[in-house]
C-alpha atoms as a PDB file:
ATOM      1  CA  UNK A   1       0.625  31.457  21.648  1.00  0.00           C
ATOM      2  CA  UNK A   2      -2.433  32.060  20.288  1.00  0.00           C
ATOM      3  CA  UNK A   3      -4.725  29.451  18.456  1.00  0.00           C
ATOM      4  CA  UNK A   4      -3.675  30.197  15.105  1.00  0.00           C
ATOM      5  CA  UNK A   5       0.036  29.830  15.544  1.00  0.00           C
ATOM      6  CA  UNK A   6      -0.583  26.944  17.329  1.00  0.00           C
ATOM      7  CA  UNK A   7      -2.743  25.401  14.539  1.00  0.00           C
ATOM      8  CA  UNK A   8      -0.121  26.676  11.749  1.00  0.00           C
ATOM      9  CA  UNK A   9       2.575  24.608  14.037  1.00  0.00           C
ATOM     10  CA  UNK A  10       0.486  21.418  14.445  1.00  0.00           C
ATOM     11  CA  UNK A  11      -0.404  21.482  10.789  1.00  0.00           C
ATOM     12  CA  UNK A  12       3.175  21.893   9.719  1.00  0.00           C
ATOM     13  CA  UNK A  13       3.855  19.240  12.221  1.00  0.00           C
ATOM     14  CA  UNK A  14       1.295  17.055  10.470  1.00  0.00           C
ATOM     15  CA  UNK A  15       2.259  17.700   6.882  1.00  0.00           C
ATOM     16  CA  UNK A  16       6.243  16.820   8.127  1.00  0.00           C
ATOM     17  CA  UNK A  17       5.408  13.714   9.689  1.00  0.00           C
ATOM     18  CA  UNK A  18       3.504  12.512   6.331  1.00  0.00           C
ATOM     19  CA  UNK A  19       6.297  13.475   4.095  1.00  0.00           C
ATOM     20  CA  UNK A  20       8.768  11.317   6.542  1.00  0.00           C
ATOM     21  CA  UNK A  21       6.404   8.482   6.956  1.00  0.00           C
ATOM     22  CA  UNK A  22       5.926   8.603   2.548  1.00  0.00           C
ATOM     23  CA  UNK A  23       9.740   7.910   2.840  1.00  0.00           C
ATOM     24  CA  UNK A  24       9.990   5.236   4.738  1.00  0.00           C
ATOM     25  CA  UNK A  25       7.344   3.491   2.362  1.00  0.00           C
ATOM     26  CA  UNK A  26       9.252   4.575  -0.577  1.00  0.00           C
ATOM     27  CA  UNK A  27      12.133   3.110   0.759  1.00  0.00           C
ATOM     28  CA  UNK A  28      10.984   0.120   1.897  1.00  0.00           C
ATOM     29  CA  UNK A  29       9.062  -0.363  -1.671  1.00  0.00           C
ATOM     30  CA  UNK A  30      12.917   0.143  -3.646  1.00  0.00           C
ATOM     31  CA  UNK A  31      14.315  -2.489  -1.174  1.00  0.00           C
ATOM     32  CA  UNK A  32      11.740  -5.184  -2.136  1.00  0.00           C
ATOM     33  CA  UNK A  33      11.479  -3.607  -5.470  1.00  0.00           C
ATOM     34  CA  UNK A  34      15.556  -4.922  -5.627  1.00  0.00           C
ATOM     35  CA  UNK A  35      15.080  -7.857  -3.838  1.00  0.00           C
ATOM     36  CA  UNK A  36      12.634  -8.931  -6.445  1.00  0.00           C
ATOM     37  CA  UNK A  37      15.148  -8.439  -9.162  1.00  0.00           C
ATOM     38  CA  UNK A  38      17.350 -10.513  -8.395  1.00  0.00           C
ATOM     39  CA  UNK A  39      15.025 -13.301  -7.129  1.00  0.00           C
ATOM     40  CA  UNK A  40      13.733 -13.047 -10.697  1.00  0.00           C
ATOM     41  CA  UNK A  41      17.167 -13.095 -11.705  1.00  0.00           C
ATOM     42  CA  UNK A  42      18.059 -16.631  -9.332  1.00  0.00           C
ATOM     43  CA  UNK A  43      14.646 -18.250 -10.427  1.00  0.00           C
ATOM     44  CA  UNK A  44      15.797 -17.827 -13.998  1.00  0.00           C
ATOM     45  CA  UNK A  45      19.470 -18.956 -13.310  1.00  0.00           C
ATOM     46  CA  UNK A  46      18.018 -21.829 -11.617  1.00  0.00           C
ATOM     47  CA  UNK A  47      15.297 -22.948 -13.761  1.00  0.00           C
ATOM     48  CA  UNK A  48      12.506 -22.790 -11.337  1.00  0.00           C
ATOM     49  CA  UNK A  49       9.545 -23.114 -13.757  1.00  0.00           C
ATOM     50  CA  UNK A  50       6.910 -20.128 -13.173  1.00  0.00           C
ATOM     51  CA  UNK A  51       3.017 -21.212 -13.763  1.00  0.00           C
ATOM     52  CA  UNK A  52       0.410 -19.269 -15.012  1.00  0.00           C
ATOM     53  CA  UNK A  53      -0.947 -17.104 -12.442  1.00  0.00           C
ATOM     54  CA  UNK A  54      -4.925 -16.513 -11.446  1.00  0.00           C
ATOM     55  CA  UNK A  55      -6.848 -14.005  -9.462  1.00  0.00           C
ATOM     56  CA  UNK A  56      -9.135 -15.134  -6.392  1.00  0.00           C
ATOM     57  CA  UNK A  57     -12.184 -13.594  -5.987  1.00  0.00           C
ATOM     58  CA  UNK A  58     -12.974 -12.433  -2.813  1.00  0.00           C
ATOM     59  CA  UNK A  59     -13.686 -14.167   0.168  1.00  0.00           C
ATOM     60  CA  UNK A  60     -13.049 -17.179  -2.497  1.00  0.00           C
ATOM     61  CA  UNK A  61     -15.399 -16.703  -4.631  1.00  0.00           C
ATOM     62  CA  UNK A  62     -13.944 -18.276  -7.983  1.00  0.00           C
ATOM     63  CA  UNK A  63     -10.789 -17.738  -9.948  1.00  0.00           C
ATOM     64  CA  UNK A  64     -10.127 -15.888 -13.159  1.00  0.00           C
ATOM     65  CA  UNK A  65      -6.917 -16.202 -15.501  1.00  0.00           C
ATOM     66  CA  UNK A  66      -4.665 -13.279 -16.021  1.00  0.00           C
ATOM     67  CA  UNK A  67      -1.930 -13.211 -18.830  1.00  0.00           C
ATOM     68  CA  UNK A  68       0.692 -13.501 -15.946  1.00  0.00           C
ATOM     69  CA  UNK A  69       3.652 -16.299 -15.449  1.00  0.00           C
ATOM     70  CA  UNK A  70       5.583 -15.807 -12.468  1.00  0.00           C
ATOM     71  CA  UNK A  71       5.259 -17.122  -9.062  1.00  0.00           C
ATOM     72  CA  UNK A  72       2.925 -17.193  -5.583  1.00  0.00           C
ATOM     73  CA  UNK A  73       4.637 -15.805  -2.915  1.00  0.00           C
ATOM     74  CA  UNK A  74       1.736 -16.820  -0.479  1.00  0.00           C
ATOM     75  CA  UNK A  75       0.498 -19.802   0.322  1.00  0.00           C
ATOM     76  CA  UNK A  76      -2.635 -18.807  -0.368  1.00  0.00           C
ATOM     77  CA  UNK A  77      -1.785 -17.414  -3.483  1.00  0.00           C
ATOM     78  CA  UNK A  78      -3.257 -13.685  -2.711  1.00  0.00           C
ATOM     79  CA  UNK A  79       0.094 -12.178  -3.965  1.00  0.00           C
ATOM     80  CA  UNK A  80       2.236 -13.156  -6.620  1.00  0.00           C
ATOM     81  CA  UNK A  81       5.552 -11.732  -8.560  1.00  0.00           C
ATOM     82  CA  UNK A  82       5.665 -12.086 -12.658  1.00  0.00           C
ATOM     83  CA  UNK A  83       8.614 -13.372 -14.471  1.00  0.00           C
ATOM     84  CA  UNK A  84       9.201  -9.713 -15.458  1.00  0.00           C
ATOM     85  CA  UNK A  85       9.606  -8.871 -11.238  1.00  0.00           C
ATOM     86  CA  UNK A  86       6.014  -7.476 -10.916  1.00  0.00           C
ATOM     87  CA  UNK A  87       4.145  -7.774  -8.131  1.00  0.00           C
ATOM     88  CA  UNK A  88       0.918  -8.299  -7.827  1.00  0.00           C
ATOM     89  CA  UNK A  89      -1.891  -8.987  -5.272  1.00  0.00           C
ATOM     90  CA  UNK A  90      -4.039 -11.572  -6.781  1.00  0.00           C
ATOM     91  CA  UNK A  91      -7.852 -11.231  -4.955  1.00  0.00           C
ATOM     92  CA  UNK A  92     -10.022  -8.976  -6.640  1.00  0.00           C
ATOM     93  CA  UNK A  93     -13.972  -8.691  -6.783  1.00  0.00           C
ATOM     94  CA  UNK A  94     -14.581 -11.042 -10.046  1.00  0.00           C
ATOM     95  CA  UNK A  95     -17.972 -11.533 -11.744  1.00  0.00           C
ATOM     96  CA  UNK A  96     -19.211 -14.028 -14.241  1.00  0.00           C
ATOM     97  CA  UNK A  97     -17.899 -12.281 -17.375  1.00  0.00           C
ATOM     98  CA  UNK A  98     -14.196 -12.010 -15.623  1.00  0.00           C
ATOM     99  CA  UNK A  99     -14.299 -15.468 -14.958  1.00  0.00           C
ATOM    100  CA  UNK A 100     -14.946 -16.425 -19.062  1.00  0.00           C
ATOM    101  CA  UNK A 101     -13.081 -13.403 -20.071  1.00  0.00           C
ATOM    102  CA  UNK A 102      -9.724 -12.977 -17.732  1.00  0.00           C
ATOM    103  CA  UNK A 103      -8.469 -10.108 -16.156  1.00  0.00           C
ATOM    104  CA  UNK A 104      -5.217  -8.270 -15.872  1.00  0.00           C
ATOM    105  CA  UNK A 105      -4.083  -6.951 -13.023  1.00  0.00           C
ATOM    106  CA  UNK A 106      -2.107  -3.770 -12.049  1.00  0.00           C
ATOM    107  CA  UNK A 107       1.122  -4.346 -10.547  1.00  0.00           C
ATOM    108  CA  UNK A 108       1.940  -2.468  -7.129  1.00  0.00           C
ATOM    109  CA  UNK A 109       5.233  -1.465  -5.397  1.00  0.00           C
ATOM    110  CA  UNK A 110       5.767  -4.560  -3.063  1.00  0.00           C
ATOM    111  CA  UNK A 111       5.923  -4.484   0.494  1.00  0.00           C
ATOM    112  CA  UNK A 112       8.476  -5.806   2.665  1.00  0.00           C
ATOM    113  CA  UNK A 113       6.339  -7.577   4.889  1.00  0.00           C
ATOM    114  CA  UNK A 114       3.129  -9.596   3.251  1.00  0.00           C
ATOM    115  CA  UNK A 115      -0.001  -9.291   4.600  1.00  0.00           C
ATOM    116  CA  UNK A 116       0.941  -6.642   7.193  1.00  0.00           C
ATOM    117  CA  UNK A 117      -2.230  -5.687   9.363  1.00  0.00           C
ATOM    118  CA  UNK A 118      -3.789  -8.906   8.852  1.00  0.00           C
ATOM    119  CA  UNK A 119      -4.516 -11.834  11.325  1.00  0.00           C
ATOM    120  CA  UNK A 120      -1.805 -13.140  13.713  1.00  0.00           C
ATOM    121  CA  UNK A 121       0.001 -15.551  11.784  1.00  0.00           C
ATOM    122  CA  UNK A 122      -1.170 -14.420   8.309  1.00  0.00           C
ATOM    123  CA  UNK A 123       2.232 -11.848   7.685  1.00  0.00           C
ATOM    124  CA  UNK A 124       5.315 -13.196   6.153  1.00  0.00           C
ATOM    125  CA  UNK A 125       8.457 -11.256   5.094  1.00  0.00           C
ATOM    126  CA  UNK A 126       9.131 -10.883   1.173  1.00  0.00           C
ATOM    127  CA  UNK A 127      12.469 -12.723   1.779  1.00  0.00           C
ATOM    128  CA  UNK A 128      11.254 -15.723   3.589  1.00  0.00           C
ATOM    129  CA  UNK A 129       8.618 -16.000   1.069  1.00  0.00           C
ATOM    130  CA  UNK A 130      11.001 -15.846  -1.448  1.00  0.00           C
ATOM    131  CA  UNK A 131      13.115 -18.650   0.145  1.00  0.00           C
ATOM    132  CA  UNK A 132      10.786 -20.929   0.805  1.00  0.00           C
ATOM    133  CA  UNK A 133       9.788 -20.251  -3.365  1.00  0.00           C
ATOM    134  CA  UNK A 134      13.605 -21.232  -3.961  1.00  0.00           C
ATOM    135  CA  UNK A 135      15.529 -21.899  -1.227  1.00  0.00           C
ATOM    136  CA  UNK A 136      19.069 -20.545  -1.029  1.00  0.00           C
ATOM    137  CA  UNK A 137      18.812 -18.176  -3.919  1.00  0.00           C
ATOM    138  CA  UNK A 138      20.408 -15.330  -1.865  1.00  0.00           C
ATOM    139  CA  UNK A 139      24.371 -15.810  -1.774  1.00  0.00           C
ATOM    140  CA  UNK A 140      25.177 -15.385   2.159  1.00  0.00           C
ATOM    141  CA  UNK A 141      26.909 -12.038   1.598  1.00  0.00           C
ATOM    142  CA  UNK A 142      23.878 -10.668  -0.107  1.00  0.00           C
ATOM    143  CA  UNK A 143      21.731 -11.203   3.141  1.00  0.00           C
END
């Protein structure tokens, strides 16, 4: 085989194993994508009262309001989901004029697993952060 066939192949190799790996992510992001839905769905049903949500600066350096309701899913409050299903991750680099002025944040596809890649002990699945926000929302067929 000579070096470029071999390169074409490995390329083609490379360019297939990014379009399957961009699926899985895709996928994952429509499940929690749903799951959101209808936790927004349960909260309302249930009453559970949102609160307004802020952003952290990092490495906690101050907050600053957003325009958001909806809920923490961390903790720590680094991630949150608005009362329209949004999510959002709620650190951001925030100056003086942020702090006085607010921000808005983007929202982003949601993960299945929060703060993947971090420290030991610092992940949590969306569901069992959702549970612990409202604790037998899910009907045990929907599990």
């Amino acid at each position: 085989m000579r070096d470029d066939e071999w390169s074409q192949q490995r390329a083609e190799a490379v360019r297939l194993q990014a379009e399957r790996l961009q699926a899985r992510q895709d996928a994952e992001h429509t499940r929690a994508e749903a799951l959101l839905r209808e936790f927004v769905a349960a909260a309302r049903d249930a009453g559970l009262p949102a609160e307004d949500l802020q952003v952290q600066g990092y490495g906690g350096r101050g907050t600053a309001r957003t325009p958001l309701q909806g809920w923490y899913l961390r903790v720590d409050r680094t991630s949150g989901i608005s009362t329209d299903g949004d999510f959002y991750v709620l650190t951001a680099p925030i100056g003086l004029l942020d702090r006085v002025r607010g921000v808005r944040p983007e929202p982003r596809r949601p993960p299945l697993l929060l703060g993947a890649g971090g420290k030991d002990g610092d992940s949590i699945s969306l569901a069992d952060a959702l549970e612990r926000l409202l604790p037998g929302w899910r009907a045990p067929s929907a599990g």
